[in-house]
C-alpha atoms as a PDB file:
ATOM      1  CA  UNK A   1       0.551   6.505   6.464  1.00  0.00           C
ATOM      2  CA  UNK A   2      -2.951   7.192   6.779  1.00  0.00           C
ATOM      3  CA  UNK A   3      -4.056  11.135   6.523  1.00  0.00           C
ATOM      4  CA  UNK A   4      -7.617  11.932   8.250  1.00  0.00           C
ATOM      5  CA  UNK A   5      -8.778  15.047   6.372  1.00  0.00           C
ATOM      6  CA  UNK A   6     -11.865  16.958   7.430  1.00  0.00           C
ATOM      7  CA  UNK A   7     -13.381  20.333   6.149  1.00  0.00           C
ATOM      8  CA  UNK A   8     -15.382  23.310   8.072  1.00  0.00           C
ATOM      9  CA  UNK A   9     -18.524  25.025   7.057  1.00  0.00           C
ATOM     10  CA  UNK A  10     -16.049  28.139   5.509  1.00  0.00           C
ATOM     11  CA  UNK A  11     -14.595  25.458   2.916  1.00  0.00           C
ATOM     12  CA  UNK A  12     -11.170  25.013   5.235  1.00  0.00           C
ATOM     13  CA  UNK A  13      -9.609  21.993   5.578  1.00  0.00           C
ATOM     14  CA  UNK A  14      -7.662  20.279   8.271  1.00  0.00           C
ATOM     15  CA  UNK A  15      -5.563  17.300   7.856  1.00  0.00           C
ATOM     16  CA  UNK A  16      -3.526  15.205  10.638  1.00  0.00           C
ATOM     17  CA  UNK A  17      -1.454  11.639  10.575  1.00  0.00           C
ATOM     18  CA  UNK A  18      -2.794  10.313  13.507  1.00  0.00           C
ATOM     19  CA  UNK A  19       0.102   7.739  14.121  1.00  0.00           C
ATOM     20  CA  UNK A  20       2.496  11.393  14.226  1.00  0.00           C
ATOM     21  CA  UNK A  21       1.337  12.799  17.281  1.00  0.00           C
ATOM     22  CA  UNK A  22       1.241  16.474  16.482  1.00  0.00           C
ATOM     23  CA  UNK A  23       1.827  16.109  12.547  1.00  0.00           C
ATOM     24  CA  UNK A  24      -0.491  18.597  11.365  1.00  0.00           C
ATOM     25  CA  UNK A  25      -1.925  21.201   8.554  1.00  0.00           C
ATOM     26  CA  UNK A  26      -4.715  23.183   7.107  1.00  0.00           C
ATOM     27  CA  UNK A  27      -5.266  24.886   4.057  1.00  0.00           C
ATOM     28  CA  UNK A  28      -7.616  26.739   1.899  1.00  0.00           C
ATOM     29  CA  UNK A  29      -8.784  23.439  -0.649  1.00  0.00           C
ATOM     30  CA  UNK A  30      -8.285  19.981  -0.078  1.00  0.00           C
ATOM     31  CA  UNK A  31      -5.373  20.059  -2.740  1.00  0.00           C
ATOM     32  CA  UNK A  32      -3.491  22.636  -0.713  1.00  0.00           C
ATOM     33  CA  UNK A  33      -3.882  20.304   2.658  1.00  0.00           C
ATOM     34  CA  UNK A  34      -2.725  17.790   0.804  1.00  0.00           C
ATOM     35  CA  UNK A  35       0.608  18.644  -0.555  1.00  0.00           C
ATOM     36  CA  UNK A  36       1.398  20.310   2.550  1.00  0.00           C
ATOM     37  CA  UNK A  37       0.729  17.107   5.232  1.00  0.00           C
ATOM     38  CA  UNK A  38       3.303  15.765   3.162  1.00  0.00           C
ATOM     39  CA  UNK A  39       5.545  18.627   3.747  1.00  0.00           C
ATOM     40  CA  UNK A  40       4.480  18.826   7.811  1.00  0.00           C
ATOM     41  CA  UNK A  41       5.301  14.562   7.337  1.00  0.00           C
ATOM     42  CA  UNK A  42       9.013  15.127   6.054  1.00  0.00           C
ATOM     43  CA  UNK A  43       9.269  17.700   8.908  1.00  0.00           C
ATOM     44  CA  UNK A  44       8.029  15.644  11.531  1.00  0.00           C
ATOM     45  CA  UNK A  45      10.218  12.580  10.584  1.00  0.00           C
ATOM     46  CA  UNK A  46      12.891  14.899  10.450  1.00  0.00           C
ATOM     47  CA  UNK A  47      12.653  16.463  13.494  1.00  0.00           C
ATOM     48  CA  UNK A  48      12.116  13.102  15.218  1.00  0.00           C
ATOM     49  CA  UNK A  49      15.691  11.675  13.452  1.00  0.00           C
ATOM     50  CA  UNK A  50      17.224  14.497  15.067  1.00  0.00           C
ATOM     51  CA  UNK A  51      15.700  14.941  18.612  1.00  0.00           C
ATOM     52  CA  UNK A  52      16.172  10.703  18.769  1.00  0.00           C
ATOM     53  CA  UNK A  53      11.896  10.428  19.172  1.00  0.00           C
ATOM     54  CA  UNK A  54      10.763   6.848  18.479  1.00  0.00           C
ATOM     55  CA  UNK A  55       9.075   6.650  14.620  1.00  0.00           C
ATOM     56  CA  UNK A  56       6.146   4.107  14.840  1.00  0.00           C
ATOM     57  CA  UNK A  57       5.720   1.427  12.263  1.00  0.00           C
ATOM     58  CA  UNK A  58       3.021   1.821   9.701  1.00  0.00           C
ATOM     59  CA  UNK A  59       0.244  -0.257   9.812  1.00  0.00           C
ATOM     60  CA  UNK A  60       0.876  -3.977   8.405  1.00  0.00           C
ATOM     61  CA  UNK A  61       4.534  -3.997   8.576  1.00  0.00           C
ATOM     62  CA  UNK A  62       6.196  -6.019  10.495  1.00  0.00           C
ATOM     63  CA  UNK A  63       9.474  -5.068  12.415  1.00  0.00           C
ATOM     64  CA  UNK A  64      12.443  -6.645  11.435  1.00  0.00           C
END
C-alpha cells in the first residue's frame, strides 16, 4: 500500500495510507513515521476485520 509522507518546517513528519481512510501517524524522524504507519496499518486492518468495514484492494490486483 502506498504511504504519502510529508515533513513540517520543525523536522515532524506525517504519514497517511490514503486508500485507509483515517490510517494515520506522525513522528519525530522519518524512521519513527515509518515503523509506526505500519503499526497504525495492522490496527486499522484489524479494527476493520472486527467492526465488518469493507478493506479495499491494493492497486493492480485484481479481485478474485
Amino acid at each position: 500500500m502506498k504511504v504519502k509522507m510529508t515533513s513540517d518546517e520543525d523536522g515532524y513528519w506525517f504519514a497517511q495510507i490514503p486508500v485507509l481512510k483515517g490510517c494515520m501517524t506522525q513522528g519525530d524522524s522519518r524512521e519513527d513515521v515509518l515503523a509506526m504507519i505500519d503499526e497504525a496499518k495492522e490496527l486499522w486492518l484489524e479494527t476493520a476485520l472486527e467492526e465488518g468495514i469493507a478493506i479495499p484492494e491494493p492497486a493492480g490486483v485484481m479481485p478474485s
